[in-house]
Protein backbone atom coordinates (compact mmCIF):
# COMPACT_ATOMS: atom_id res chain seq x y z
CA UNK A 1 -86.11 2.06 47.27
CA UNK A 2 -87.13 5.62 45.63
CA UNK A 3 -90.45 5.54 43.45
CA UNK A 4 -89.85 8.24 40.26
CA UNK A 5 -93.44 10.93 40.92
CA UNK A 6 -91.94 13.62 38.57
CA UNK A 7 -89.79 14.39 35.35
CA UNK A 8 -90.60 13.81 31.86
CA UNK A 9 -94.18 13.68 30.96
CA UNK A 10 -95.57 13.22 27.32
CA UNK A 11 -98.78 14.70 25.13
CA UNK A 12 -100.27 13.58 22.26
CA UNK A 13 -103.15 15.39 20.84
CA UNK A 14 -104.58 13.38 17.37
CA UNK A 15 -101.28 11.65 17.18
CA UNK A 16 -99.11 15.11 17.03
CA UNK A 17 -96.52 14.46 20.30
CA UNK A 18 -95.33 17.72 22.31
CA UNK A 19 -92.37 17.89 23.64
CA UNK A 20 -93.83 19.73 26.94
CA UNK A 21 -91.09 22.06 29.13
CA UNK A 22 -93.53 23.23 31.92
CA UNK A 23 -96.51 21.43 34.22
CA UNK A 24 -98.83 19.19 32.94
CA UNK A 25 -102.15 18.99 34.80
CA UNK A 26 -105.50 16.68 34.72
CA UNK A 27 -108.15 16.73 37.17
CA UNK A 28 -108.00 13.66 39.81
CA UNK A 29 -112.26 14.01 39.92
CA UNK A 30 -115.39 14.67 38.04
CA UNK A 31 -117.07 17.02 40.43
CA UNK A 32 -115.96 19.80 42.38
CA UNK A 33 -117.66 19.46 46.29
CA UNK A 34 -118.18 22.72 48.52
CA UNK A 35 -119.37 22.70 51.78
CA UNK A 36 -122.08 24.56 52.49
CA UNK A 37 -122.89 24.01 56.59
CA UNK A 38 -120.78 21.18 58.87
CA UNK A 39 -121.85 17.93 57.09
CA UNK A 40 -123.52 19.56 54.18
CA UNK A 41 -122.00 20.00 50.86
CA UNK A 42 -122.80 20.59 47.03
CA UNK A 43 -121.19 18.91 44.13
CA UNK A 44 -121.28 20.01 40.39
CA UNK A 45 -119.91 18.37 37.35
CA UNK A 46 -116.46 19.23 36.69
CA UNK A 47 -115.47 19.65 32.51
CA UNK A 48 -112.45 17.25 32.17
CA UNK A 49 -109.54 18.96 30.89
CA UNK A 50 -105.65 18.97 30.76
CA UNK A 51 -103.01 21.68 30.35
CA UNK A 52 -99.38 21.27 29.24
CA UNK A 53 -97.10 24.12 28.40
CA UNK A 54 -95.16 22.69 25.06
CA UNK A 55 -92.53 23.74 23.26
CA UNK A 56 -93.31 26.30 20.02
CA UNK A 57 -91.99 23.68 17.65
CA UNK A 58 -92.08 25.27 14.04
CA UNK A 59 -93.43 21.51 13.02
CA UNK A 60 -96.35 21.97 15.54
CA UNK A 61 -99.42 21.81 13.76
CA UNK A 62 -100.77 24.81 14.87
CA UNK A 63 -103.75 24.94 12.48
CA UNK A 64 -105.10 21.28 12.98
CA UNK A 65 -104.81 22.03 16.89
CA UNK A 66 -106.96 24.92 16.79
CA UNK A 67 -109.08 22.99 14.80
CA UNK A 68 -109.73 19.99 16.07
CA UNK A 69 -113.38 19.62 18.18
CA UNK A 70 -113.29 15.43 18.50
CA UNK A 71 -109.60 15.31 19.45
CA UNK A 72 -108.31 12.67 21.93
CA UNK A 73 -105.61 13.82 24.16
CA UNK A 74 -103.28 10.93 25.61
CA UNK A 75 -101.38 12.74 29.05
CA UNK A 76 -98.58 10.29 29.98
CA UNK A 77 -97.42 11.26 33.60
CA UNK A 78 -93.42 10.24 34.67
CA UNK A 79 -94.76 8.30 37.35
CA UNK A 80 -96.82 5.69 34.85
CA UNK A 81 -100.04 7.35 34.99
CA UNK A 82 -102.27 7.66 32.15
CA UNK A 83 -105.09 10.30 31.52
CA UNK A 84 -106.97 10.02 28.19
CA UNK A 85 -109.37 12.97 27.26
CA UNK A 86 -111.90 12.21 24.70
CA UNK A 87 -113.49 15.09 22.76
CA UNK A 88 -110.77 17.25 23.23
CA UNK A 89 -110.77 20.51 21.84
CA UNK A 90 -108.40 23.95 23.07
CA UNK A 91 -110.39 26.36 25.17
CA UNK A 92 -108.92 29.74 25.92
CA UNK A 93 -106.78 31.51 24.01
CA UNK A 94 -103.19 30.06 23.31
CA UNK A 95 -100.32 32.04 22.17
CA UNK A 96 -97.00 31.63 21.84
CA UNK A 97 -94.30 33.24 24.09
CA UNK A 98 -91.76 34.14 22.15
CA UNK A 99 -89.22 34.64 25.63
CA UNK A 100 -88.85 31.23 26.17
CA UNK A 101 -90.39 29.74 22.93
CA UNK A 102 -93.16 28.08 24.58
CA UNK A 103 -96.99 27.71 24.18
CA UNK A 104 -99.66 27.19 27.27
CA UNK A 105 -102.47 24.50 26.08
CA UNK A 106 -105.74 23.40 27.84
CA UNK A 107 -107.82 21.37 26.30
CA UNK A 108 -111.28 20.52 27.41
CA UNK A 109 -113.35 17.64 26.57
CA UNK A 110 -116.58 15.13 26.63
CA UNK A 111 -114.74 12.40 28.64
CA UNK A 112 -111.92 12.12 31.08
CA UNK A 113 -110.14 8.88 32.23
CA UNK A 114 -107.70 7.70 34.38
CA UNK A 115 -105.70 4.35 33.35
């Protein structure tokens, strides 16, 4: 019996849902590990975040998304996973692509979960 592990995936930033055309990504971990001899390594904090690339819906509310600095960011996955970003805000600079109507978002926040 197949298992579904891709297809539609759903955001919701603040209770505004994109409809998202592109990837959607979230971190698995909270620290990033390097090795630094054979059996040595370093580990640093990671910033949780997710990306999506949505479509440029003229509904989007473009000015409480730049706004927002306490946002929580639901990331539903089409294989049933969950990742919920707390103290979301957008990093970078978003704009929108007028080609293929879309816009690239990556939020960062306080808090990061997996459900």
């Amino acid at each position: 019996m197949g298992k579904k592990v891709a297809g539609t995936c759903y955001v919701k930033a603040d209770g505004a849902q994109f409809t998202v055309t592109g990837g959607v990504e979230a971190p698995l971990s909270d620290r990033k590990r390097e090795s630094v001899a054979p059996g040595y390594f370093k580990e640093e904090d990671l910033v949780p975040y997710t990306t999506a690339t949505v479509v440029d819906d003229p509904d989007l509310p473009i000015a409480q998304l730049m706004a927002a600095t306490d946002a929580t960011v639901t990331t539903e996955f089409a294989n049933g996973r969950v990742y919920v970003l707390s103290g979301a805000y957008v990093v970078e600079e978003p704009a929108a692509k007028g080609e293929d109507g879309t816009i690239d978002i990556r939020w960062e926040g306080s808090k990061g979960v997996w459900q």
